[in-house]
N, C-alpha and C. Protein backbone atom coordinates (compact mmCIF):
# COMPACT_ATOMS: atom_id res chain seq x y z
N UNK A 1 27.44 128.44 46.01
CA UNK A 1 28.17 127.56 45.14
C UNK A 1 29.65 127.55 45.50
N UNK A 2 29.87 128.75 46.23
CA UNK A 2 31.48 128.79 46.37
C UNK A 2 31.89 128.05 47.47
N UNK A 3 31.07 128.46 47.96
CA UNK A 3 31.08 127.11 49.99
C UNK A 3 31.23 125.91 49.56
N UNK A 4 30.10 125.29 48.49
CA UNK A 4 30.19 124.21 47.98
C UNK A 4 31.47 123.20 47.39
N UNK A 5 32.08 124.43 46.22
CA UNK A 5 33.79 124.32 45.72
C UNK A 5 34.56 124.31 47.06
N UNK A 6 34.61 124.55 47.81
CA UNK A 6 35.46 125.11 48.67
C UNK A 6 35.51 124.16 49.85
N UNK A 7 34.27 123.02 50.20
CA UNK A 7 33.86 121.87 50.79
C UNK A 7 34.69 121.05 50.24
N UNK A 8 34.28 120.88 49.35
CA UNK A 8 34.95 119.46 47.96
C UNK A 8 36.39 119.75 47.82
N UNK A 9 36.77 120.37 47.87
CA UNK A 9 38.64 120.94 47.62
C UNK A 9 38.99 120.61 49.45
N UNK A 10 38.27 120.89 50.34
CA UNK A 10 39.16 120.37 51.70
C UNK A 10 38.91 119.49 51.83
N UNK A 11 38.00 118.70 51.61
CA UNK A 11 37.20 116.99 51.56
C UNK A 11 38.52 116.32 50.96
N UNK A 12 38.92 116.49 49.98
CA UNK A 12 39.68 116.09 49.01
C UNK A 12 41.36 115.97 49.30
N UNK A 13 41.58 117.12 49.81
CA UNK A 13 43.08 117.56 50.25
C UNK A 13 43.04 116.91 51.89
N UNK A 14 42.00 116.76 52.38
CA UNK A 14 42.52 115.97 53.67
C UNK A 14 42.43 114.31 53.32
N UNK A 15 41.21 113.80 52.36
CA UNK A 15 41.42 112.29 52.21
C UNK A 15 43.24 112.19 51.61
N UNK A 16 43.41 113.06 50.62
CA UNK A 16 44.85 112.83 49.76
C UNK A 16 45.60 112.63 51.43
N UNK A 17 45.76 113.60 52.46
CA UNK A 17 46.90 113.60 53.18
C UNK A 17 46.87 112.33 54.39
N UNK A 18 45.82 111.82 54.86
CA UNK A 18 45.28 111.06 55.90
C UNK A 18 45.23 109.42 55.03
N UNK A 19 44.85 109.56 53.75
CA UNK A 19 44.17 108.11 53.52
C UNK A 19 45.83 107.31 53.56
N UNK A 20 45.61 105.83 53.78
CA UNK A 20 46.79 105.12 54.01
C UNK A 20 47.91 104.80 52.35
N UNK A 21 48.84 104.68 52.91
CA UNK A 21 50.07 104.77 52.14
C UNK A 21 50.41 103.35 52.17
N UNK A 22 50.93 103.41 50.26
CA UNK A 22 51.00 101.94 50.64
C UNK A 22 52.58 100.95 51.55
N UNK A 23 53.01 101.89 51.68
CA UNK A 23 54.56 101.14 52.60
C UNK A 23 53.32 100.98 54.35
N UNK A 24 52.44 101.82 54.47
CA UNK A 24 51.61 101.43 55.65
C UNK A 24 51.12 100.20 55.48
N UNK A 25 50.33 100.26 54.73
CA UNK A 25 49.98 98.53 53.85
C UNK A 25 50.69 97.68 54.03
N UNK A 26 51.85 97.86 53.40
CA UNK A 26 52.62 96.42 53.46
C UNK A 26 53.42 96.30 54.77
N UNK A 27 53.29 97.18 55.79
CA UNK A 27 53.99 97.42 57.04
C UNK A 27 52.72 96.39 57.54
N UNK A 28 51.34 96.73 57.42
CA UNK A 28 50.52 95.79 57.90
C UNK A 28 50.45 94.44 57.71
N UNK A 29 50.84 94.57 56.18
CA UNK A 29 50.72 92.88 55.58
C UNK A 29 51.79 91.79 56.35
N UNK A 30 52.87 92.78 56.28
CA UNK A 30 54.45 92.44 56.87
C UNK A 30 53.86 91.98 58.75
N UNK A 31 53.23 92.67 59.33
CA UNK A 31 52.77 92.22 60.59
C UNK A 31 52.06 91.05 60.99
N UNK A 32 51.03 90.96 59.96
CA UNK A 32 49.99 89.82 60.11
C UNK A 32 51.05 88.77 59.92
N UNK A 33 51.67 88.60 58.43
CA UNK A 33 52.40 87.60 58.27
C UNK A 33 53.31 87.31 60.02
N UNK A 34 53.99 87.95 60.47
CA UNK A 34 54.71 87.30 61.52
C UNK A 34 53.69 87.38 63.02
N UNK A 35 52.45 87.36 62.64
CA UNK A 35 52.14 86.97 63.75
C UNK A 35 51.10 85.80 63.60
N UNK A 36 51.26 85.54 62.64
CA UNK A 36 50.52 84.09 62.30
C UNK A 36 51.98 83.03 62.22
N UNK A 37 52.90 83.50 62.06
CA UNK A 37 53.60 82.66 61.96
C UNK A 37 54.16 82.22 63.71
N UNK A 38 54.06 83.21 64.50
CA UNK A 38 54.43 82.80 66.20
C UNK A 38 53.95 81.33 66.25
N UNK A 39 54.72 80.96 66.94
CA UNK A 39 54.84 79.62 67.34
C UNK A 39 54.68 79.33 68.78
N UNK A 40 55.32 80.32 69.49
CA UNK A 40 55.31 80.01 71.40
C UNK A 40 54.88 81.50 71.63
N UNK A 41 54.90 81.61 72.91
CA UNK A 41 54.62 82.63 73.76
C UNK A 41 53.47 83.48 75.06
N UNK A 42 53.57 84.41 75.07
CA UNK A 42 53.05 84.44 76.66
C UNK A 42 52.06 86.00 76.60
N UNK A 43 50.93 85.73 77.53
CA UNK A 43 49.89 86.87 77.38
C UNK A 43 49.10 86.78 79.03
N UNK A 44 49.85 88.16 79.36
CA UNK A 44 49.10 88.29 80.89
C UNK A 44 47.54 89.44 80.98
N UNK A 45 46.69 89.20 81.48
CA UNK A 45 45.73 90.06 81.73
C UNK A 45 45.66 90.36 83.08
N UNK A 46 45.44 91.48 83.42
CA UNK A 46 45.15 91.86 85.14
C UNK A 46 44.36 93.01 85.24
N UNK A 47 42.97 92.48 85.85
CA UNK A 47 42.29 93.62 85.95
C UNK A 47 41.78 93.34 87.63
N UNK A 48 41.04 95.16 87.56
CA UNK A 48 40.71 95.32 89.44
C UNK A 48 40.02 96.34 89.30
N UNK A 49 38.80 95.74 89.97
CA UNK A 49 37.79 97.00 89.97
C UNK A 49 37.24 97.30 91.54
N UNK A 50 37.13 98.31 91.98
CA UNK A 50 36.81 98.57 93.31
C UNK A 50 35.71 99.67 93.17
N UNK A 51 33.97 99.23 93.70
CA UNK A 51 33.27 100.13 93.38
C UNK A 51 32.86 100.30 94.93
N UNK A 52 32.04 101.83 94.84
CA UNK A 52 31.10 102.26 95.74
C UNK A 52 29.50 102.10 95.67
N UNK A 53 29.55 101.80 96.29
CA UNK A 53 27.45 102.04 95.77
C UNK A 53 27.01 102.47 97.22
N UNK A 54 25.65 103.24 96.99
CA UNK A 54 25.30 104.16 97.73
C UNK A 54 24.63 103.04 98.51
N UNK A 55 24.91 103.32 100.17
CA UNK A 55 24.19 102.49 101.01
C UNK A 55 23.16 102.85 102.03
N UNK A 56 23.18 104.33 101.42
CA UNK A 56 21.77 104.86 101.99
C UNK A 56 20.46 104.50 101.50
N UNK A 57 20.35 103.95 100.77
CA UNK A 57 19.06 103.54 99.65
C UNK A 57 18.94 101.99 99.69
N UNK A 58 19.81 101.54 100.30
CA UNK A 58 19.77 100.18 100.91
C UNK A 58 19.48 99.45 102.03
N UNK A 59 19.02 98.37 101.30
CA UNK A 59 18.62 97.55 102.91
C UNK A 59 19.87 96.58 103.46
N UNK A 60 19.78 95.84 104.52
CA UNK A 60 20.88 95.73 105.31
C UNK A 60 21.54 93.91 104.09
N UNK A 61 20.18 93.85 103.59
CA UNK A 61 20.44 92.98 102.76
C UNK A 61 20.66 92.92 101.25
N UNK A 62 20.15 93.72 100.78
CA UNK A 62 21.02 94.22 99.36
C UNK A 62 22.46 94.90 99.77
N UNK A 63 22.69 95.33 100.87
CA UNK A 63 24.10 95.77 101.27
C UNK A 63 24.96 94.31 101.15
N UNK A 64 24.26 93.67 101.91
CA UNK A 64 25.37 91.99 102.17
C UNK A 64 25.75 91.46 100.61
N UNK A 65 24.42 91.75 99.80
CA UNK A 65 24.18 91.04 98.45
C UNK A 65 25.62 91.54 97.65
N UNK A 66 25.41 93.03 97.89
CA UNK A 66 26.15 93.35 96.43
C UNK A 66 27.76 93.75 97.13
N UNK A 67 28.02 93.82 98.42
CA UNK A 67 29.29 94.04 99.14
C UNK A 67 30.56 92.61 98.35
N UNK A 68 30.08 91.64 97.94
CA UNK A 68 30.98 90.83 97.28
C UNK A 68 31.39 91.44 95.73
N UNK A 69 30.78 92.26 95.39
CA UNK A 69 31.47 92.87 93.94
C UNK A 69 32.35 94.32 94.37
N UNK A 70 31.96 94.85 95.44
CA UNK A 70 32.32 96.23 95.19
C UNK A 70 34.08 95.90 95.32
N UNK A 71 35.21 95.13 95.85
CA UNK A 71 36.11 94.63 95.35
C UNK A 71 36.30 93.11 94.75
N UNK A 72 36.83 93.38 93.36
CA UNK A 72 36.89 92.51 92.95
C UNK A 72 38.06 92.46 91.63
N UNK A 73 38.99 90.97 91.83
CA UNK A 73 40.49 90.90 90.73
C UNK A 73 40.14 89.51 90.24
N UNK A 74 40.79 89.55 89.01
CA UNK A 74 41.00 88.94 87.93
C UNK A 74 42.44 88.60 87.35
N UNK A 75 43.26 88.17 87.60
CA UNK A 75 44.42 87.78 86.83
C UNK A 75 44.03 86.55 86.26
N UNK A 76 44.80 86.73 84.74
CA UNK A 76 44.96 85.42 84.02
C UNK A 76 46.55 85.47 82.92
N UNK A 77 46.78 84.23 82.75
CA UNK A 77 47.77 84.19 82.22
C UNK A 77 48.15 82.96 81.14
N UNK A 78 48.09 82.85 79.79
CA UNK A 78 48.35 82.01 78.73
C UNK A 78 49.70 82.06 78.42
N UNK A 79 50.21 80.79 78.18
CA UNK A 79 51.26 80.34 77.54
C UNK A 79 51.20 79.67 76.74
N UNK A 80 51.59 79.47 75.41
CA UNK A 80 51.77 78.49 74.24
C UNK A 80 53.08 78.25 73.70
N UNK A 81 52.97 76.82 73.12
CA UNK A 81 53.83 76.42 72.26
C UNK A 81 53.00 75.33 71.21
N UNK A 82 53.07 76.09 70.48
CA UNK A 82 52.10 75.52 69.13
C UNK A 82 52.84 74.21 68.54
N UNK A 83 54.39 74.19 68.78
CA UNK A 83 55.39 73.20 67.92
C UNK A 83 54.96 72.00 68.96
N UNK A 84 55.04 72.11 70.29
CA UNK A 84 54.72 70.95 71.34
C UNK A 84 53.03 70.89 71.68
N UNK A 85 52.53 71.71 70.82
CA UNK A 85 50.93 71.56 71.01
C UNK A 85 50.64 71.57 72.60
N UNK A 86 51.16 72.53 72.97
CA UNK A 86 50.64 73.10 74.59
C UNK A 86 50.21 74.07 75.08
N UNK A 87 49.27 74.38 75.71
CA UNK A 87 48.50 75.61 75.92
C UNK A 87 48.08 75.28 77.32
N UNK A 88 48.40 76.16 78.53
CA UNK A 88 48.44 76.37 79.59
C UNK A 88 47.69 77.83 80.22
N UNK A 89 46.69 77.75 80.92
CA UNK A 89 46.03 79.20 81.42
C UNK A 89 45.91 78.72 82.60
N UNK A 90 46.62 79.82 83.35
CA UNK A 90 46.62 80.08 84.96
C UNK A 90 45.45 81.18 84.95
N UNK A 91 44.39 81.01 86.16
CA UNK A 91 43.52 82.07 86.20
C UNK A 91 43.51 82.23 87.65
N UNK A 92 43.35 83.38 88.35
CA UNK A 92 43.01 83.05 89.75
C UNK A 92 42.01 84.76 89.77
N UNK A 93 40.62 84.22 90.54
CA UNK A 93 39.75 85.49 90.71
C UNK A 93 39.41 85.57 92.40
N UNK A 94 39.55 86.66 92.54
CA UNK A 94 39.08 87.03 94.14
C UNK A 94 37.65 88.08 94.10
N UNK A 95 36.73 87.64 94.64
CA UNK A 95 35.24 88.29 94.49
C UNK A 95 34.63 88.38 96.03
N UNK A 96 34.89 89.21 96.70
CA UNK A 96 34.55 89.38 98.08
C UNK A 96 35.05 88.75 99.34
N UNK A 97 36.54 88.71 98.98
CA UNK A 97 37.93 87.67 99.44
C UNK A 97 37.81 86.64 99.54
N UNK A 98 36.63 86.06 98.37
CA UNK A 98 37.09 84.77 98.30
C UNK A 98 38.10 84.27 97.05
N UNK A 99 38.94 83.72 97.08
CA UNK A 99 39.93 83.56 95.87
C UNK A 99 39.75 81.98 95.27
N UNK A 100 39.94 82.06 94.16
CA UNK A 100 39.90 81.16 92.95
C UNK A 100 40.95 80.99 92.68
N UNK A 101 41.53 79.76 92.18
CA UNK A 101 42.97 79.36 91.27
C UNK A 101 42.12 78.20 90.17
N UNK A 102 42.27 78.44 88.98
CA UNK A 102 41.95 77.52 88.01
C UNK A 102 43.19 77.65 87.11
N UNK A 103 43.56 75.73 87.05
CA UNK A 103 44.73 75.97 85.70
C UNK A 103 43.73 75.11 84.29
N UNK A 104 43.95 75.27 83.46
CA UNK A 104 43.56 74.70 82.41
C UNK A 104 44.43 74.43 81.34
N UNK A 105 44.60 73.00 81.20
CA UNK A 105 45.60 72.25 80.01
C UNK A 105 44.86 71.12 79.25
N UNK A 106 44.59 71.59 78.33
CA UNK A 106 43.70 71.29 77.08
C UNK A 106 44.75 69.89 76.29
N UNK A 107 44.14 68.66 76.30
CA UNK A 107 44.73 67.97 75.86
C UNK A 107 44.40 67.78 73.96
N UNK A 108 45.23 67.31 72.79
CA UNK A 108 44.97 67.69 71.90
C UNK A 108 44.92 65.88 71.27
């Protein structure tokens, strides 16, 4: 029974010290609000993955197959302006050196 008391009293004293505060709250509320309110701006992604795969267990043609992933990039890049209703994405992908450029401008 005492393990029990003694569960419930640290259960208790760690929710009191951990659970959120409300100036955290309104630090959150305060965030959302200004990011719904953005109007323009800019968001880059860049990723790169370079794998190995075992080519002892392979044939000369699952080697050819899967040799176009083991390097492979991704950049992309958005721009907006919500006031001029413009939205612009630069993408360019390279998948076994072959490279991609796609722009995309969404008319409204």
């Amino acid at each position: 029974m005492k393990k029990l008391a003694v569960i419930i009293t640290m259960l208790i004293v760690v929710m009191a010290i951990t659970g959120c505060s409300e100036k955290a709250y309104m630090d959150y509320i305060e965030a959302m609000r200004k990011t719904s309110a953005e109007k323009s701006g800019k968001t880059s992604i860049k990723l790169s993955t370079k794998v190995a795969f075992d080519k002892d267990s392979l044939t000369i043609d699952e080697i050819t197959e899967i040799s176009q992933y083991s390097d492979m990039r991704l950049d992309m890049t958005f721009q907006y302006d919500m006031n001029e209703k413009k939205i612009v994405a630069d993408v360019y992908t390279n998948a076994g050196g072959a490279g991609m450029d796609y722009n995309f401008l969404p008319r409204w």
